[in-house]
PDB file of N, CA and C in Angstrom:
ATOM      1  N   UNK A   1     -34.335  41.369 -11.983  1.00  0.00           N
ATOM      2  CA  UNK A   1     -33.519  42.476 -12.414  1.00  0.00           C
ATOM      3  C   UNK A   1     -32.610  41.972 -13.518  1.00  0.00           C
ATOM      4  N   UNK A   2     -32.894  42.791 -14.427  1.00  0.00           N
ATOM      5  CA  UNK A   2     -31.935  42.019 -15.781  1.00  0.00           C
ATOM      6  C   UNK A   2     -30.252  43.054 -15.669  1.00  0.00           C
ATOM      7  N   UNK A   3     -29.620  42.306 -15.954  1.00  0.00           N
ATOM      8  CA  UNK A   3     -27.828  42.639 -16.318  1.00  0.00           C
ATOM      9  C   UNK A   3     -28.065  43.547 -17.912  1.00  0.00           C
ATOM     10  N   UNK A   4     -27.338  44.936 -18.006  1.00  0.00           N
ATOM     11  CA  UNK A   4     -27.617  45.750 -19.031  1.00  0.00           C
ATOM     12  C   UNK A   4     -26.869  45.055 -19.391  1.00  0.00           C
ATOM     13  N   UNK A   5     -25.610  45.021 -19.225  1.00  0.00           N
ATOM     14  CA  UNK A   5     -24.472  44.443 -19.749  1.00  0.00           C
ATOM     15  C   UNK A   5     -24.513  43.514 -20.566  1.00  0.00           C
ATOM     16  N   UNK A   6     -25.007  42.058 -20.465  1.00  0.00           N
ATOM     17  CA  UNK A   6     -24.874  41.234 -20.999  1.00  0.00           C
ATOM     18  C   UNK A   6     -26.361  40.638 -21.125  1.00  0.00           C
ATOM     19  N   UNK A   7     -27.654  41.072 -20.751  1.00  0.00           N
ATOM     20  CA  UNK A   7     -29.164  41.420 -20.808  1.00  0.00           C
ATOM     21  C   UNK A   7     -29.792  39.753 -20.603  1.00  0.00           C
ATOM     22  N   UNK A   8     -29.245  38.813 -19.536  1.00  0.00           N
ATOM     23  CA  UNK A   8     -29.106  37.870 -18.585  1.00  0.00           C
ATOM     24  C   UNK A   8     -29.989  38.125 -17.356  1.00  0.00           C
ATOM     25  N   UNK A   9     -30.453  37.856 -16.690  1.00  0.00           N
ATOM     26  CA  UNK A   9     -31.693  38.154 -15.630  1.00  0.00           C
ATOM     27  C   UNK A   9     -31.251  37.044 -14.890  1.00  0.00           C
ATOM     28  N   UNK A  10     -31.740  37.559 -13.472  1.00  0.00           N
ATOM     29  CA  UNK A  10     -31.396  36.608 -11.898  1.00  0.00           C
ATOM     30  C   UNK A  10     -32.157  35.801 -11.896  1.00  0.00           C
ATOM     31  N   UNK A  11     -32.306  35.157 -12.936  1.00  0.00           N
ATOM     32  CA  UNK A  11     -32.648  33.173 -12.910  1.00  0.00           C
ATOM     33  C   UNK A  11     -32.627  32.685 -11.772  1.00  0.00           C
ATOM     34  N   UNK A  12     -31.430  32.057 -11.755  1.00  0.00           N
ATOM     35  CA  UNK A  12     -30.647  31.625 -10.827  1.00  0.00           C
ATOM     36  C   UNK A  12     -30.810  32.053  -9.231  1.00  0.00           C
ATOM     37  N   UNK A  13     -30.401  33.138  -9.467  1.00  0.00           N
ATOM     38  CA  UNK A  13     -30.574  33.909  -7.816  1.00  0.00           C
ATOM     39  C   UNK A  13     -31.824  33.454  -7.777  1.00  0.00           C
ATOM     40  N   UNK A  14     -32.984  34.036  -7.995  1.00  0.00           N
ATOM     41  CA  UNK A  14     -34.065  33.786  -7.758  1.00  0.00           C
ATOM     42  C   UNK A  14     -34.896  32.514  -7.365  1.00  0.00           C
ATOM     43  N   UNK A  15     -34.016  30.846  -7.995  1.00  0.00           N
ATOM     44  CA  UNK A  15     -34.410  30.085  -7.724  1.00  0.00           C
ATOM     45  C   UNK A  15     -34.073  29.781  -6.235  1.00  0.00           C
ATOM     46  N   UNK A  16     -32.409  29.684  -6.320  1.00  0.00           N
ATOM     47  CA  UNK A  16     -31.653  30.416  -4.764  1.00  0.00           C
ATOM     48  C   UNK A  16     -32.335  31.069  -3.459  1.00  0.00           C
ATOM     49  N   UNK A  17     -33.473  31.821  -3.608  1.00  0.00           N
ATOM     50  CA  UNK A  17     -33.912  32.633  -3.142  1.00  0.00           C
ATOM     51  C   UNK A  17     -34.891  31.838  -2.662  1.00  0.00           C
ATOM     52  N   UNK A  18     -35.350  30.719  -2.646  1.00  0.00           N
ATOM     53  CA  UNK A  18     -36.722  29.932  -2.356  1.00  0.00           C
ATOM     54  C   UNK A  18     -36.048  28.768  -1.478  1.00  0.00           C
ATOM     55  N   UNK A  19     -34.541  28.738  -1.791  1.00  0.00           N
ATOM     56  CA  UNK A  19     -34.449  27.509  -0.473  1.00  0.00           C
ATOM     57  C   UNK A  19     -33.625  28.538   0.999  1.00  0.00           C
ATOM     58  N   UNK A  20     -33.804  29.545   0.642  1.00  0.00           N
ATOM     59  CA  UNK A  20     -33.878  29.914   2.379  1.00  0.00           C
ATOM     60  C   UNK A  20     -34.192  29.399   3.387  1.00  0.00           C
ATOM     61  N   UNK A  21     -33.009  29.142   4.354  1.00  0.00           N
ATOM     62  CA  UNK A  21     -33.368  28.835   5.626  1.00  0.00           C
ATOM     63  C   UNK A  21     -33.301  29.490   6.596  1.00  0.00           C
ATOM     64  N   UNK A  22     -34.383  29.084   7.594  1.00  0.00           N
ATOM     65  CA  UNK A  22     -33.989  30.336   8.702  1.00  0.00           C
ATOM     66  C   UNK A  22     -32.726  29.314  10.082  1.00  0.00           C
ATOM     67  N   UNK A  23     -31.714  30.072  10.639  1.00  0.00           N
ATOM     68  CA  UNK A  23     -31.055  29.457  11.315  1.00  0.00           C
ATOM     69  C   UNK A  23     -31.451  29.140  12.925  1.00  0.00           C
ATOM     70  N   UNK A  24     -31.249  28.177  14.026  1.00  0.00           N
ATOM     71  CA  UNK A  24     -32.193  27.805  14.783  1.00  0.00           C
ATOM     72  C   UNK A  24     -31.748  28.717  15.434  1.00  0.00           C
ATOM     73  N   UNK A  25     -32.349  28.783  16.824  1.00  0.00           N
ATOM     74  CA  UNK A  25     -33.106  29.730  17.715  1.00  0.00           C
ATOM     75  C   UNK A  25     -31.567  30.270  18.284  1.00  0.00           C
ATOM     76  N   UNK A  26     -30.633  28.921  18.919  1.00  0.00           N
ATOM     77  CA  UNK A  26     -29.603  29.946  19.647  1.00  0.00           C
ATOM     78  C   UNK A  26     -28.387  29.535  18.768  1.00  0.00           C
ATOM     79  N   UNK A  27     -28.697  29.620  16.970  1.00  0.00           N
ATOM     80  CA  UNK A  27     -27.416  29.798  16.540  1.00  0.00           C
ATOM     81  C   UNK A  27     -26.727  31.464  16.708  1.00  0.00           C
ATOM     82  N   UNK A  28     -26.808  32.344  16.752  1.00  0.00           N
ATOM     83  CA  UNK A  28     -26.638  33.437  17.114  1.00  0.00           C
ATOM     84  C   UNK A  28     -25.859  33.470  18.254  1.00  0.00           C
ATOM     85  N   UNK A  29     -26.164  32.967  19.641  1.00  0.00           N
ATOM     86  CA  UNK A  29     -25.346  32.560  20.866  1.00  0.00           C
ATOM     87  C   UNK A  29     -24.412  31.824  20.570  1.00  0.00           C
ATOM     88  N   UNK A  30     -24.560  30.616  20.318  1.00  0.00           N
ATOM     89  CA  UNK A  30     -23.398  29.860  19.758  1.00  0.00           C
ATOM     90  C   UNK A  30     -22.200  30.581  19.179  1.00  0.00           C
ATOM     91  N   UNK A  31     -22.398  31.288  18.045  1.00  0.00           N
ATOM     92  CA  UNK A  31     -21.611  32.051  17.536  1.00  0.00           C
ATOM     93  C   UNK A  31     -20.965  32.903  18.218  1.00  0.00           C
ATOM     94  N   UNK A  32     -21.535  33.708  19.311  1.00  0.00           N
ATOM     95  CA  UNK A  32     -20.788  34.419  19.875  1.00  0.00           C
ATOM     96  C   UNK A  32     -20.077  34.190  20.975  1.00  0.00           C
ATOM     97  N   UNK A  33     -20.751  32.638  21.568  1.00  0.00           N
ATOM     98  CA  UNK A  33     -19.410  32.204  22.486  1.00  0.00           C
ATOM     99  C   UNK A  33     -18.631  31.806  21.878  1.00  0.00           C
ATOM    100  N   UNK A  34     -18.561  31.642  20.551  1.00  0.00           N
ATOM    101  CA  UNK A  34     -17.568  31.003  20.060  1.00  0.00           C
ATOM    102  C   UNK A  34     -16.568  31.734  19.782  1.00  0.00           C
ATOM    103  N   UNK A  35     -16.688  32.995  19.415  1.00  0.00           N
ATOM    104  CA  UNK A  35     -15.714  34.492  19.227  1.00  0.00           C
ATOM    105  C   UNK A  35     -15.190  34.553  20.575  1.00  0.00           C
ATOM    106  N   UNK A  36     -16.258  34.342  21.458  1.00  0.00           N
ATOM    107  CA  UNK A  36     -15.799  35.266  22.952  1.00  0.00           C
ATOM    108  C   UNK A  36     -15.115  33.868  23.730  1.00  0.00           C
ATOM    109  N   UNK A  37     -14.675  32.794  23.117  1.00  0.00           N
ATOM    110  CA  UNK A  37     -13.569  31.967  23.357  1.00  0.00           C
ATOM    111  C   UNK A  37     -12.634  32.164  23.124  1.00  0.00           C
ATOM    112  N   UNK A  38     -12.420  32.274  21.581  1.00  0.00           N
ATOM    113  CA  UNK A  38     -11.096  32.693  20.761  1.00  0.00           C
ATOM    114  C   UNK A  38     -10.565  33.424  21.248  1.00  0.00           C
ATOM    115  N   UNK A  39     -11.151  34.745  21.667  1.00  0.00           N
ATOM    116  CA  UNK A  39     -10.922  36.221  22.155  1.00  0.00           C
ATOM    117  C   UNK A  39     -10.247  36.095  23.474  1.00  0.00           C
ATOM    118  N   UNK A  40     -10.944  35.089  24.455  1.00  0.00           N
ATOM    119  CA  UNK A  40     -10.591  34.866  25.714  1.00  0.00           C
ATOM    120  C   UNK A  40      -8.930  33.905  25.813  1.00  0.00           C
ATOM    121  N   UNK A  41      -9.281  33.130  24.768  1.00  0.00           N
ATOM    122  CA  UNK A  41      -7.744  32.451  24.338  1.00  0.00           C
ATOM    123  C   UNK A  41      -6.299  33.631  23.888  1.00  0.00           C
ATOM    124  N   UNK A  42      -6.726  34.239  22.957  1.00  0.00           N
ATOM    125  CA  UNK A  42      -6.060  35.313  22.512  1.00  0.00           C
ATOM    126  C   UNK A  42      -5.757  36.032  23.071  1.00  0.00           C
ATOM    127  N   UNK A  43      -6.854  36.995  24.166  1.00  0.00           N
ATOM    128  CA  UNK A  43      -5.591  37.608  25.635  1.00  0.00           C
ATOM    129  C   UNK A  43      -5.178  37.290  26.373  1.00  0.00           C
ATOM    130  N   UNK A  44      -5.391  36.027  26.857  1.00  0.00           N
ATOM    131  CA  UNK A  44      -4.512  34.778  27.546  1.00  0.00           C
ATOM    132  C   UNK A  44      -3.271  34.772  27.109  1.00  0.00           C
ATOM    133  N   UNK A  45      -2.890  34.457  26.008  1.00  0.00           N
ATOM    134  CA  UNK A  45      -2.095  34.392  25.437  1.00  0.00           C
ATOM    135  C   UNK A  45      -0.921  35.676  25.010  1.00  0.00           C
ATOM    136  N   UNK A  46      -1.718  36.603  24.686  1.00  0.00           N
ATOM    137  CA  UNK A  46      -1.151  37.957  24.616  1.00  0.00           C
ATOM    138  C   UNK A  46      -0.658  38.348  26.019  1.00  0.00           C
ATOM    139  N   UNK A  47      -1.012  38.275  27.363  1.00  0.00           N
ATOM    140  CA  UNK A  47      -0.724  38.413  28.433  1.00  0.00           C
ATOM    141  C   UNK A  47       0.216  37.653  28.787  1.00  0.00           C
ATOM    142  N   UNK A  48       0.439  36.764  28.899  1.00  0.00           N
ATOM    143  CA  UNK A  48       1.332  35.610  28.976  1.00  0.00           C
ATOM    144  C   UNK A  48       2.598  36.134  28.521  1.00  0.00           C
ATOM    145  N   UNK A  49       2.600  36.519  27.492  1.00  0.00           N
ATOM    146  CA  UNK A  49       3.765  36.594  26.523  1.00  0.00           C
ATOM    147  C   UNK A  49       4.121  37.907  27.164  1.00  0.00           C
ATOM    148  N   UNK A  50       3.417  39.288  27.582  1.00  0.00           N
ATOM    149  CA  UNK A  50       3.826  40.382  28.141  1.00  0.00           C
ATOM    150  C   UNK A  50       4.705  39.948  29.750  1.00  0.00           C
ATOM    151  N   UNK A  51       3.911  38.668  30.210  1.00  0.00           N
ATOM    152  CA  UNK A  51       4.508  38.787  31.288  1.00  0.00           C
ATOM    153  C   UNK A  51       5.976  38.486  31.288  1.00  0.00           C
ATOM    154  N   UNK A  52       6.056  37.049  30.280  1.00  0.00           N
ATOM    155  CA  UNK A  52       7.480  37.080  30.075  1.00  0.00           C
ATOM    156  C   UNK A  52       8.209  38.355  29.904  1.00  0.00           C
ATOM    157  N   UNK A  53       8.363  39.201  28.935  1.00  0.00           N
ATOM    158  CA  UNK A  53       8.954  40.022  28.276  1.00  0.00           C
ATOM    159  C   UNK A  53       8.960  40.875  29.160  1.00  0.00           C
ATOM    160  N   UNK A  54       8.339  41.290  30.293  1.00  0.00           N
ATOM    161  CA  UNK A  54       8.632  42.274  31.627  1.00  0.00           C
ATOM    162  C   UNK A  54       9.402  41.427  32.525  1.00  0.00           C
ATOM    163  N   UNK A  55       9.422  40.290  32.422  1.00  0.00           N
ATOM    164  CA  UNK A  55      10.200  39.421  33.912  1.00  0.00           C
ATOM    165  C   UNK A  55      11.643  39.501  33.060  1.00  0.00           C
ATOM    166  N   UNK A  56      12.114  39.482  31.906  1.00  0.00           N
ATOM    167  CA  UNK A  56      13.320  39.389  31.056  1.00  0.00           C
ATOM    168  C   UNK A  56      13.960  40.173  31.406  1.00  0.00           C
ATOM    169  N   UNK A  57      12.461  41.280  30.967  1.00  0.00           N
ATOM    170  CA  UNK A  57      13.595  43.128  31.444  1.00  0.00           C
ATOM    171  C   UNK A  57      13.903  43.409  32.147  1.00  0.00           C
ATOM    172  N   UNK A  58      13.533  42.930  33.746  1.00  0.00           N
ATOM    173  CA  UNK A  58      13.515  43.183  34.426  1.00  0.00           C
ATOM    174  C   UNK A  58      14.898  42.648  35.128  1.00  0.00           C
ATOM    175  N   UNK A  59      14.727  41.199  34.928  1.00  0.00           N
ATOM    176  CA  UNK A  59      16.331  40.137  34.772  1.00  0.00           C
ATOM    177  C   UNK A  59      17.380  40.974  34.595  1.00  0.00           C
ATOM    178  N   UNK A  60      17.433  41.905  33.476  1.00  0.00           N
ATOM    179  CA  UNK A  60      18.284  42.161  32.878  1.00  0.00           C
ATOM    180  C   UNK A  60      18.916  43.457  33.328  1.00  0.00           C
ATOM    181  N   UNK A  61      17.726  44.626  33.918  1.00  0.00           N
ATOM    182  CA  UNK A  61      17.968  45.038  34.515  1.00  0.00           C
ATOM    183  C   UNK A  61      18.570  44.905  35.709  1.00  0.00           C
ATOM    184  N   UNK A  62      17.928  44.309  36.713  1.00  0.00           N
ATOM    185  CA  UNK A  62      18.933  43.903  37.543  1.00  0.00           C
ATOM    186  C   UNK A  62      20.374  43.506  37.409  1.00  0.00           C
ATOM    187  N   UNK A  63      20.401  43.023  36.424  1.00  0.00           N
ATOM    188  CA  UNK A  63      21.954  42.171  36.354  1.00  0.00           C
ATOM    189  C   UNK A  63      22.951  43.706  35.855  1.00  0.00           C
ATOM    190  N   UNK A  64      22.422  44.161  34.782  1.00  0.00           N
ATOM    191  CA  UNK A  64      22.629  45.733  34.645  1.00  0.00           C
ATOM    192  C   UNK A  64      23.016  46.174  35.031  1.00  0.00           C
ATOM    193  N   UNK A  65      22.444  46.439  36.452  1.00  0.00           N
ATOM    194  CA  UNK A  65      22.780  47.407  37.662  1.00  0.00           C
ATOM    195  C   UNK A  65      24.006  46.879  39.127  1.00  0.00           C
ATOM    196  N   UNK A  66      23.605  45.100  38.945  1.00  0.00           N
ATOM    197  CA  UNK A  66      24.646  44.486  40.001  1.00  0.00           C
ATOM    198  C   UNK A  66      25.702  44.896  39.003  1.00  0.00           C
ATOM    199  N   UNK A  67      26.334  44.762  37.723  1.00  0.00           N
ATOM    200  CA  UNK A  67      27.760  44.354  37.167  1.00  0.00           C
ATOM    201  C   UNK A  67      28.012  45.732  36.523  1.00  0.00           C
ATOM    202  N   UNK A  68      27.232  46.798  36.898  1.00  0.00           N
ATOM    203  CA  UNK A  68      27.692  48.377  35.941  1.00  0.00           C
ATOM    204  C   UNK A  68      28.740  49.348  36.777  1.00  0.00           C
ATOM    205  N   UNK A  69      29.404  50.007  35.885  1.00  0.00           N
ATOM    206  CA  UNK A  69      30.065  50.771  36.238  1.00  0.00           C
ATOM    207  C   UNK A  69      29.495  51.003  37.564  1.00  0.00           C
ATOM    208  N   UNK A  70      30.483  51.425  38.595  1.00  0.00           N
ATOM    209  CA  UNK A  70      30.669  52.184  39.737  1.00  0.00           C
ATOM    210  C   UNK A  70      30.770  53.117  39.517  1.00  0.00           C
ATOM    211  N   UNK A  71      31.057  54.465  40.742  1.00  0.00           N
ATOM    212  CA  UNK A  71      30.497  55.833  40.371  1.00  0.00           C
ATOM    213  C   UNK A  71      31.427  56.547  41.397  1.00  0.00           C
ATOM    214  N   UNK A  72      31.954  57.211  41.370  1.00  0.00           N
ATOM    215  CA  UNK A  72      32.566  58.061  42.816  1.00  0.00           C
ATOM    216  C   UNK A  72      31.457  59.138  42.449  1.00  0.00           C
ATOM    217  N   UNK A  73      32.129  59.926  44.380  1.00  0.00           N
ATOM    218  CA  UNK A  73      31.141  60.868  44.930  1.00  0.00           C
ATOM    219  C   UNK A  73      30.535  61.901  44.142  1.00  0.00           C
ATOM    220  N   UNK A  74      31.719  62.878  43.148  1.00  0.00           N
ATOM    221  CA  UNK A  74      31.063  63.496  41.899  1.00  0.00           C
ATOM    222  C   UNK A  74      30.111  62.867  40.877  1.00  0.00           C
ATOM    223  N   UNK A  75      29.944  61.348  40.793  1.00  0.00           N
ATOM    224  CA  UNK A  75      28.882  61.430  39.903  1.00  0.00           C
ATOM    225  C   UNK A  75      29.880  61.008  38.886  1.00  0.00           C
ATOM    226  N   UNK A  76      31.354  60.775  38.535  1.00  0.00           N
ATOM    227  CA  UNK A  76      32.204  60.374  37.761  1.00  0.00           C
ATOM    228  C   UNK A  76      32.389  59.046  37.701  1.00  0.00           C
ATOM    229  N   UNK A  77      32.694  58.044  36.399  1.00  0.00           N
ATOM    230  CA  UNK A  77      33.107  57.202  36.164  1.00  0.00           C
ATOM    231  C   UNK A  77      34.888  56.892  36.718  1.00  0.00           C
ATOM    232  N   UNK A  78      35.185  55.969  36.777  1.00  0.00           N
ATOM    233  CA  UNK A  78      36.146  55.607  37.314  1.00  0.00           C
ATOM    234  C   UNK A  78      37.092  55.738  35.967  1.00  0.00           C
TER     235      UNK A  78
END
């Protein structure tokens, strides 16, 4: 296929085109345990970090609620 543009032809590619290899049998698997590691690392990790950030709030809440205003019987602040 020649380039209108600059009227240059896929030389190149074409030589390119003859050292094709085919990849072995379980590169395909490989590859995808290799994602479905990362992936498995990554919500590990993402979880982890949620759990903190709910045990914090939760901290905090509590402490919140031991040291907050008191309340009389109407429902009024002191």
């Amino acid at each position: 296929m020649a380039d209108e543009a600059t009227g240059q032809t896929d030389g190149p590619i074409e030589e390119l085109r003859g050292l094709e290899e085919q990849p072995a049998d379980d590169f395909f698997g490989r590859v995808q345990r290799s994602v479905e590691r990362r992936q498995l690392a990554s919500d590990t990790l993402d979880l982890s970090w949620t759990v903190v950030q709910v045990m914090v709030l939760e901290a905090l809440e509590v402490i919140f609620h031991a040291f907050g205003r008191k309340r009389n019987k109407e429902g009024e602040g002191r």
